[in-house]
Protein backbone atom coordinates (compact mmCIF):
# COMPACT_ATOMS: atom_id res chain seq x y z
CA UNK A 1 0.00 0.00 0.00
CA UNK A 2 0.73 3.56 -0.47
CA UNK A 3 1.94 5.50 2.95
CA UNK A 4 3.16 8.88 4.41
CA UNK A 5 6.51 7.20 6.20
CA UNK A 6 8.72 9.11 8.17
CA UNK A 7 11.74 6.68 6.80
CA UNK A 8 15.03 8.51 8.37
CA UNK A 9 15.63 10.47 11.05
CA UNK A 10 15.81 13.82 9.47
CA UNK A 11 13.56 16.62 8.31
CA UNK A 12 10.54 14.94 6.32
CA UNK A 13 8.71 12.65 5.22
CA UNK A 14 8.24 10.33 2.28
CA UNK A 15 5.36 8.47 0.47
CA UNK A 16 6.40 4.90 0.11
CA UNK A 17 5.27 1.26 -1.12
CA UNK A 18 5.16 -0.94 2.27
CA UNK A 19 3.21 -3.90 3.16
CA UNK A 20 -0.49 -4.21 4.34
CA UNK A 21 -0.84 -4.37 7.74
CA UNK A 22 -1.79 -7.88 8.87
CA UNK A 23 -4.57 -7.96 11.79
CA UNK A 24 -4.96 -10.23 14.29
CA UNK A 25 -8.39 -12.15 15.77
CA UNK A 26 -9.63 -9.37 17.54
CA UNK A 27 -8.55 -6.62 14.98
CA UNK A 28 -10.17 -4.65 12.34
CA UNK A 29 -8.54 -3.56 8.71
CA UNK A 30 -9.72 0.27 7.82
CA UNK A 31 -9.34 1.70 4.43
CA UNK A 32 -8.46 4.94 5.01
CA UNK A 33 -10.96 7.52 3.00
CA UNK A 34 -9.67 10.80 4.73
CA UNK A 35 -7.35 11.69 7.61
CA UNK A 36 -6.17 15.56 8.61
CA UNK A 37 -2.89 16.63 9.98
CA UNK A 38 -2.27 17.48 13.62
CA UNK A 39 0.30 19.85 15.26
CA UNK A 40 2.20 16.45 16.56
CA UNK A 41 2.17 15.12 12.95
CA UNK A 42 3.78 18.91 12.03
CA UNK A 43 6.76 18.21 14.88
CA UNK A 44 7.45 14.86 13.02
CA UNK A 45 7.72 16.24 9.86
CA UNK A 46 10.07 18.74 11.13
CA UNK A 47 11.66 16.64 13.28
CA UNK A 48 12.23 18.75 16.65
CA UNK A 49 13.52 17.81 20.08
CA UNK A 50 9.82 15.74 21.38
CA UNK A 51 10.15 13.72 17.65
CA UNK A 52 13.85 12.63 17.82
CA UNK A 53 13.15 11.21 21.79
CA UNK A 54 9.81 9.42 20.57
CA UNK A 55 8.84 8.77 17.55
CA UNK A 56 10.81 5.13 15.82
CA UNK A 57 12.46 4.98 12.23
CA UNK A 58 10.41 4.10 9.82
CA UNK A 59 7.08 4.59 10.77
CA UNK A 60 4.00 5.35 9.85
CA UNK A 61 2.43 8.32 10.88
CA UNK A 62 -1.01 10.39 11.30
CA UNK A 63 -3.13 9.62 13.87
CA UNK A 64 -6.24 11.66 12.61
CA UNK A 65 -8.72 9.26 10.34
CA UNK A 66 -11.97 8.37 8.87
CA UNK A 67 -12.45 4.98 6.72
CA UNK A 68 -14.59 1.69 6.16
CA UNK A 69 -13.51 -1.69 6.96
CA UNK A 70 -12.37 -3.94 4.64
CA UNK A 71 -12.00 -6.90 6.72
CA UNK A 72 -12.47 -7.93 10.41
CA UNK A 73 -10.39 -10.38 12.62
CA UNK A 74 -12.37 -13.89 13.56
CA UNK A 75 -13.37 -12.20 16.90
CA UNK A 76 -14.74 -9.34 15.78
CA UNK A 77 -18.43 -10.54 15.28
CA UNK A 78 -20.22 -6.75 15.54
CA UNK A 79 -18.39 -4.76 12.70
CA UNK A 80 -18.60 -5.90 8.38
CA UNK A 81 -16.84 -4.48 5.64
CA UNK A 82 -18.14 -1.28 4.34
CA UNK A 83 -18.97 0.21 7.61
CA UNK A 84 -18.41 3.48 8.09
CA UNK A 85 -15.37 4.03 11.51
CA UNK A 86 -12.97 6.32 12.37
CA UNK A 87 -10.68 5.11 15.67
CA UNK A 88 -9.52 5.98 19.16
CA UNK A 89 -6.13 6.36 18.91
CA UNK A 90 -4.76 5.93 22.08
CA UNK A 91 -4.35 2.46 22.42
CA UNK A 92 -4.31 1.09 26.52
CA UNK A 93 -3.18 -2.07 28.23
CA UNK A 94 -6.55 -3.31 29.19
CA UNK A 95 -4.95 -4.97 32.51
CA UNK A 96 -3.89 -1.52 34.71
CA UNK A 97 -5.68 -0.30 37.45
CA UNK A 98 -7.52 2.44 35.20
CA UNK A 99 -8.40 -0.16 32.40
CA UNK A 100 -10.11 -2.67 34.69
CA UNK A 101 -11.82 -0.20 36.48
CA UNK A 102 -13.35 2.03 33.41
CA UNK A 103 -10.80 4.89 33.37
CA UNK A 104 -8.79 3.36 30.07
CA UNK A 105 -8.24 7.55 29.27
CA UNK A 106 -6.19 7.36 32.59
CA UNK A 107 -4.18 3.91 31.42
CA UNK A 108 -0.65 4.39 32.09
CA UNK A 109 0.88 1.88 29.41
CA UNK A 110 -0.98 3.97 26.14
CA UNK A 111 0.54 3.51 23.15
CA UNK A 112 -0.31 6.10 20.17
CA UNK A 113 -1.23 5.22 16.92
CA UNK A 114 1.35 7.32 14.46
CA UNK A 115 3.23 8.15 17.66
CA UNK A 116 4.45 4.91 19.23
CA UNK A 117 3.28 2.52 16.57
CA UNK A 118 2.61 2.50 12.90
CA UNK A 119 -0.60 5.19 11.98
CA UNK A 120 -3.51 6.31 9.74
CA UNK A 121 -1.49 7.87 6.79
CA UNK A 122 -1.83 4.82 4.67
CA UNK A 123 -4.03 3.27 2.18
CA UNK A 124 -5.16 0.67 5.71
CA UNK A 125 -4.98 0.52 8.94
CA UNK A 126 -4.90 -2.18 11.61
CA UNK A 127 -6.24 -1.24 15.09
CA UNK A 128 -7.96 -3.52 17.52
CA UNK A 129 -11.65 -3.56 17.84
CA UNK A 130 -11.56 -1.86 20.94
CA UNK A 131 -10.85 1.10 19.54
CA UNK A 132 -13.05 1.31 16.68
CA UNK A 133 -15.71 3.88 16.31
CA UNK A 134 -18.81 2.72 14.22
CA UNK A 135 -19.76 5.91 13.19
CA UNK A 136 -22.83 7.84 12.00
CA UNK A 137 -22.12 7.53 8.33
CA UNK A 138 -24.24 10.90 7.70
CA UNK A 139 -21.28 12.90 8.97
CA UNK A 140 -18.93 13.90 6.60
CA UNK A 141 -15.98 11.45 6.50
CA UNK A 142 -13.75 14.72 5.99
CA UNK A 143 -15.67 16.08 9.70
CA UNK A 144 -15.20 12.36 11.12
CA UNK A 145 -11.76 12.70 10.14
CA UNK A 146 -11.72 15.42 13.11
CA UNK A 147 -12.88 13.43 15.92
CA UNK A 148 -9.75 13.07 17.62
CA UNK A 149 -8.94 16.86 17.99
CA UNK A 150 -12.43 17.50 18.26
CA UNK A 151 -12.69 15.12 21.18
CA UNK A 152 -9.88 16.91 22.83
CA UNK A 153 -11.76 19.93 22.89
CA UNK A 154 -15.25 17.97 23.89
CA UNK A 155 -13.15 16.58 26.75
CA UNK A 156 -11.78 19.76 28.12
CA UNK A 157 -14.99 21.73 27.47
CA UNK A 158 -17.21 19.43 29.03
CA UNK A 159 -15.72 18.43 32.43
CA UNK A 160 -17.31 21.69 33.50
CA UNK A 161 -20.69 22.74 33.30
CA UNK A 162 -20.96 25.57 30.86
CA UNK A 163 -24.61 26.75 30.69
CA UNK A 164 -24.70 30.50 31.20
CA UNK A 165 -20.95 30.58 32.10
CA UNK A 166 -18.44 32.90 30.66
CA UNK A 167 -15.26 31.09 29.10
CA UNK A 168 -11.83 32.17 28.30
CA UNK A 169 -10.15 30.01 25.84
CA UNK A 170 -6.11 30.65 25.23
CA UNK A 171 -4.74 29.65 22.28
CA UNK A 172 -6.64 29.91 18.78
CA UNK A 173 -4.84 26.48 17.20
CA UNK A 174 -7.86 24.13 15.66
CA UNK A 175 -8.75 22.49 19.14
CA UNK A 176 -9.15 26.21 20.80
CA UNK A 177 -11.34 26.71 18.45
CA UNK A 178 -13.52 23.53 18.18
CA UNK A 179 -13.43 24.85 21.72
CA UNK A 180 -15.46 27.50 20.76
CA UNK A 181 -17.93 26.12 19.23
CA UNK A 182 -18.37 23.39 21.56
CA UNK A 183 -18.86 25.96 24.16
CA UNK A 184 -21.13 27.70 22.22
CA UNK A 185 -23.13 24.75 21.80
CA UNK A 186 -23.23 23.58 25.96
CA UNK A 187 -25.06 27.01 26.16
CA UNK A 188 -21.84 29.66 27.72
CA UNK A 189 -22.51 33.37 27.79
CA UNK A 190 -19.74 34.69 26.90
CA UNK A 191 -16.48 32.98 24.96
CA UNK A 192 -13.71 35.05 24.75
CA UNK A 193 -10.44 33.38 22.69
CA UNK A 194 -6.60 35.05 22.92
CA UNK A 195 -4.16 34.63 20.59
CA UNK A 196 -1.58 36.54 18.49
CA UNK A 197 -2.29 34.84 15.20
CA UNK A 198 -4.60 37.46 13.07
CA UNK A 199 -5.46 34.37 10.32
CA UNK A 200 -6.59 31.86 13.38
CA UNK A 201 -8.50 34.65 15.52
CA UNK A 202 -10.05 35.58 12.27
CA UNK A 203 -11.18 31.76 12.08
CA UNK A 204 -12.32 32.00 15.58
CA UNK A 205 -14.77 34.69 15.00
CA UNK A 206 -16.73 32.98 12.26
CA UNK A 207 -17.11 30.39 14.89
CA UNK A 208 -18.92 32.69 16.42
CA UNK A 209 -16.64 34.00 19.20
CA UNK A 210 -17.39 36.54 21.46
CA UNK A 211 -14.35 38.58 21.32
CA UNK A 212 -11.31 36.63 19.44
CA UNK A 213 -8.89 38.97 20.78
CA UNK A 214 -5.40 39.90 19.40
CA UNK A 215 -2.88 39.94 22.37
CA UNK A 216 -0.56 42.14 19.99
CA UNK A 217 -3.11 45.49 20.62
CA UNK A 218 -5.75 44.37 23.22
CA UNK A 219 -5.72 42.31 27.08
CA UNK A 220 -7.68 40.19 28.33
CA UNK A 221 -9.25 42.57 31.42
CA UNK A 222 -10.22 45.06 27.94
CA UNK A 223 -12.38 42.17 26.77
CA UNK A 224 -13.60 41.57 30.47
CA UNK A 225 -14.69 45.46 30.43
CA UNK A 226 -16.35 45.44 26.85
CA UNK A 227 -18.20 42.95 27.79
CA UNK A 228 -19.60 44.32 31.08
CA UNK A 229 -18.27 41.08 33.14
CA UNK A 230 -17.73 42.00 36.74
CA UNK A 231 -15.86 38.83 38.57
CA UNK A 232 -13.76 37.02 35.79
CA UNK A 233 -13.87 33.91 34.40
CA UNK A 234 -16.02 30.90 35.07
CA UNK A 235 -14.34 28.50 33.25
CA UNK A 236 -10.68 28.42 31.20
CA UNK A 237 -9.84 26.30 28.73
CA UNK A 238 -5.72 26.37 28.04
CA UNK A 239 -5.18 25.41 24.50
CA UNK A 240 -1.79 26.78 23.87
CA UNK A 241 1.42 25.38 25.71
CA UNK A 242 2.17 29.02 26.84
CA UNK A 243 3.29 29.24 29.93
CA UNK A 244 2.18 33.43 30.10
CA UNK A 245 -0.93 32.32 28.68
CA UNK A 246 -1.40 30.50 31.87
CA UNK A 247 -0.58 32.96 34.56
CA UNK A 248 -3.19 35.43 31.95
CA UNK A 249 -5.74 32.79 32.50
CA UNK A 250 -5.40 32.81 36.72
CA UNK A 251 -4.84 36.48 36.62
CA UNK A 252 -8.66 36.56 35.12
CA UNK A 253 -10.57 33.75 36.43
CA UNK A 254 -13.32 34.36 38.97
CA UNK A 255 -13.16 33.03 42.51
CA UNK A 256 -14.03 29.22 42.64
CA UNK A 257 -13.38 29.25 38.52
CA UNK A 258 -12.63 26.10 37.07
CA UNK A 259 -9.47 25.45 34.02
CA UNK A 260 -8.49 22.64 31.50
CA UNK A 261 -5.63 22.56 31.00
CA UNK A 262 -4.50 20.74 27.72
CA UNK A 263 -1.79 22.81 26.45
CA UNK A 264 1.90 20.72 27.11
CA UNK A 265 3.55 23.84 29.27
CA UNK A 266 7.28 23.63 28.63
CA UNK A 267 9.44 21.78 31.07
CA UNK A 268 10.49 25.23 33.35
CA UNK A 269 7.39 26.95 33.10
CA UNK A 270 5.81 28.52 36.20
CA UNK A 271 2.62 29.33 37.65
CA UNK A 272 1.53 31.76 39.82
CA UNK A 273 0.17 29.53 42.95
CA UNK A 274 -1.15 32.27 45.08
CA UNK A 275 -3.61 32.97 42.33
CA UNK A 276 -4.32 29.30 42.63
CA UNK A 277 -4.87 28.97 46.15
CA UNK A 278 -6.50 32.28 47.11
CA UNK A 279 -9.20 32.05 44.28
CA UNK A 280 -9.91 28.17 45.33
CA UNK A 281 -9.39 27.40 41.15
CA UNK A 282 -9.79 24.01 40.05
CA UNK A 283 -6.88 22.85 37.29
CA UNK A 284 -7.78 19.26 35.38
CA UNK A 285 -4.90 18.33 33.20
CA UNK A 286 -6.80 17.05 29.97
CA UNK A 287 -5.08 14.47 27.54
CA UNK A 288 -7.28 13.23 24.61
CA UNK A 289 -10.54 11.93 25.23
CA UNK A 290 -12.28 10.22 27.67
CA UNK A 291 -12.90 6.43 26.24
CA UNK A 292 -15.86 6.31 24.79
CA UNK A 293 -18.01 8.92 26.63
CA UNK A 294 -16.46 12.23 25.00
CA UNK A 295 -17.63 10.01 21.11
CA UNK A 296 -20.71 9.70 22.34
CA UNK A 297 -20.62 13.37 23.14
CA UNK A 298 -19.29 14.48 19.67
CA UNK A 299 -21.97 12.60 18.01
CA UNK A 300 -24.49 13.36 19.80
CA UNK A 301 -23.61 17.16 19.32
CA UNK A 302 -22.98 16.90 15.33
CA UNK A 303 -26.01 15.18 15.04
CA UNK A 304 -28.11 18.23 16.86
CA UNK A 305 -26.49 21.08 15.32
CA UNK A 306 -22.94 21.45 15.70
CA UNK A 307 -20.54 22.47 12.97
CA UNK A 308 -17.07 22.30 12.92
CA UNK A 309 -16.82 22.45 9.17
CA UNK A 310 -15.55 25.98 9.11
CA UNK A 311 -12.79 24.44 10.68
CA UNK A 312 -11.48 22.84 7.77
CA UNK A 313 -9.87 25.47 5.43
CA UNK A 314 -7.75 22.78 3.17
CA UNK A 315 -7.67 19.55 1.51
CA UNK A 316 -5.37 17.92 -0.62
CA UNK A 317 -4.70 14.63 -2.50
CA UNK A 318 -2.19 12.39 -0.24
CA UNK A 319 0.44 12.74 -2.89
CA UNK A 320 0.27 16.55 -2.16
CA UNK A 321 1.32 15.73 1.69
CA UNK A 322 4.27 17.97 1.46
CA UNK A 323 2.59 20.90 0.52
CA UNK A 324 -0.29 19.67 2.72
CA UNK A 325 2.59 19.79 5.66
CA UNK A 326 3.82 23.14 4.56
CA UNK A 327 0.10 24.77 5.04
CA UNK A 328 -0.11 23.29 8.19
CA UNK A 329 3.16 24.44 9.62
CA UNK A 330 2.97 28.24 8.72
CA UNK A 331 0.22 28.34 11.07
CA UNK A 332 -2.13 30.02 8.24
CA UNK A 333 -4.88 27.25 8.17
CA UNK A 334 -7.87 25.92 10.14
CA UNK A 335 -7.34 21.88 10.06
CA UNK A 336 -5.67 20.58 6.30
CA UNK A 337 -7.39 17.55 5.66
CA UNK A 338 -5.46 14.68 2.93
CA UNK A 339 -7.94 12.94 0.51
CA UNK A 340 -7.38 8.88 0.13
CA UNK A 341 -10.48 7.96 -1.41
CA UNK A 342 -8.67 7.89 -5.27
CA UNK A 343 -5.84 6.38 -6.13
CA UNK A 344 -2.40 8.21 -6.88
């Protein structure tokens, strides 16, 4: 089959002729139909510092799919070829504490498909059953394709209650703002999203931000004042791996406010605690989605409205991946989706 490989460990990657991947008894084979880059796919392809300690040579990668099976291991007895699937990607022991008792988003043994083992940027894919999404096949495969960022931002959004609430969201990256319109949709007041990126905070106010507000010319408090808020922030959603964006965040949540925090923070970032303690915030540390309630969510929410199609502002062939890669690096696009649904 045809596949995006990173093959050397160097800058790049490269579209290559390997093997199908076999699947065992309780395993299901996905032709890939569409699949979308994600910021971690963009630090493979350059190859940075997180890349060169993780990811293997050659591998696979892309993590971010939508497909039908094409066949199904002798175990698998609820799936046929032809449905329509995308896939958890976060693949768990089934045996640790977490795993037997429910929590498999908590398993401490994940392994990541494109990440620690081969991925979605291939004509198949192999995964186990387990983490298999038989999906509504009236969404869009290219919006399917989106499930796994868009369950990031389900997850994060949705561990607080957001009805009537007024939300800060930092960072303006495709999950902050799926963020936006998730919140939209839970029923928040007032959504406020910061970031310095004019083409992204554009993007954020056709999803119908409140303020999408340029931290080059305006502040945070500004946006508080315009729009008449009194005590800060119910709710915070960190979306950018800025460590100021943090301490921003505290500085303007209301007492007894309540953050995500999903953003990786660099390894000597710092926080201010007494902001912390003295409001009495609550900080969950969010990393992809909960297994399988946060699907359930996204469907449910697609199916009654929501639309994250805006998101998507390019799509190419798969044998345009580099210049797929090259939109998604510069930072001026929503989510780049890759076509695999004809051949190259």
């Amino acid at each position: 089959m045809k596949a995006i490989v990173k093959t050397e460990a160097a800058p790049g990657l490269s579209l290559v002729d390997i093997p199908d991947p076999e699947i065992g008894i309780n395993d299901v084979l996905i032709r890939i139909q569409k699949t979308s880059i994600c910021g971690t796919d963009v630090h493979i392809y350059q190859w940075d510092d997180w890349a060169k300690e993780t990811i293997r040579v050659p591998q696979t990668v892309g993590h971010e799919f939508a497909g039908v099976v094409e066949e199904v291991g002798s175990n698998v007895t609820d799936l046929y070829p032809g449905d329509v699937v995308s896939g958890e990607g976060h693949i768990v022991c089934g045996r640790c504490r977490n795993c037997l008792a429910g929590r498999r988003h908590l398993c401490n043994a994940t392994s990541g498909v494109g990440v620690n083992r081969d991925g979605a940027f291939g004509e198949f894919l192999a995964i186990p059953i387990t983490n298999v999404w038989h999906a509504d096949p009236a969404i869009p495969l290219e919006v399917l394709s989106l499930f796994d960022p868009l369950g990031n931002a389900v997850h994060a959004a949705l561990s607080w209650d957001l009805l009537g609430e007024d939300v800060l969201i930092t960072g303006a990256g495709p999950i902050g703002v799926m963020s936006v319109v998730v919140a939209r949709h839970a029923g928040a007041r007032h959504v406020v999203i910061t970031d310095y990126n004019p083409y992204r905070l554009a993007l954020a106010r056709k999803c119908h931000a409140s303020v999408a507000l340029d931290l080059n010319e305006e502040t945070i408090a500004g946006a508080q004042s315009e729009l008449g808020m009194s005590e800060g922030f119910d709710v915070g959603l960190e979306m950018s791996g800025n460590p100021q964006a943090v301490n921003d965040m505290l500085a303007n949540m209301a007492h007894g406010g309540k953050i995500s925090l999903l953003g990786i923070q660099g390894e000597n970032a710092t926080v201010d605690w007494d902001d912390v303690i003295f409001k009495g915030l609550t900080i969950k540390g969010i990393y992809g989605r909960e297994m399988y309630e946060t699907w359930y969510k996204m469907t449910a929410m697609i199916q009654s409205g929501l639309d994250i199609s805006p998101l998507i502002t390019h799509r190419f062939h798969y044998t345009e991946y580099e210049k797929a890669f090259e939109v998604a690096a510069a930072g001026e696009s929503g989510k780049v989706v890759l076509d695999w649904t004809e051949p190259g």
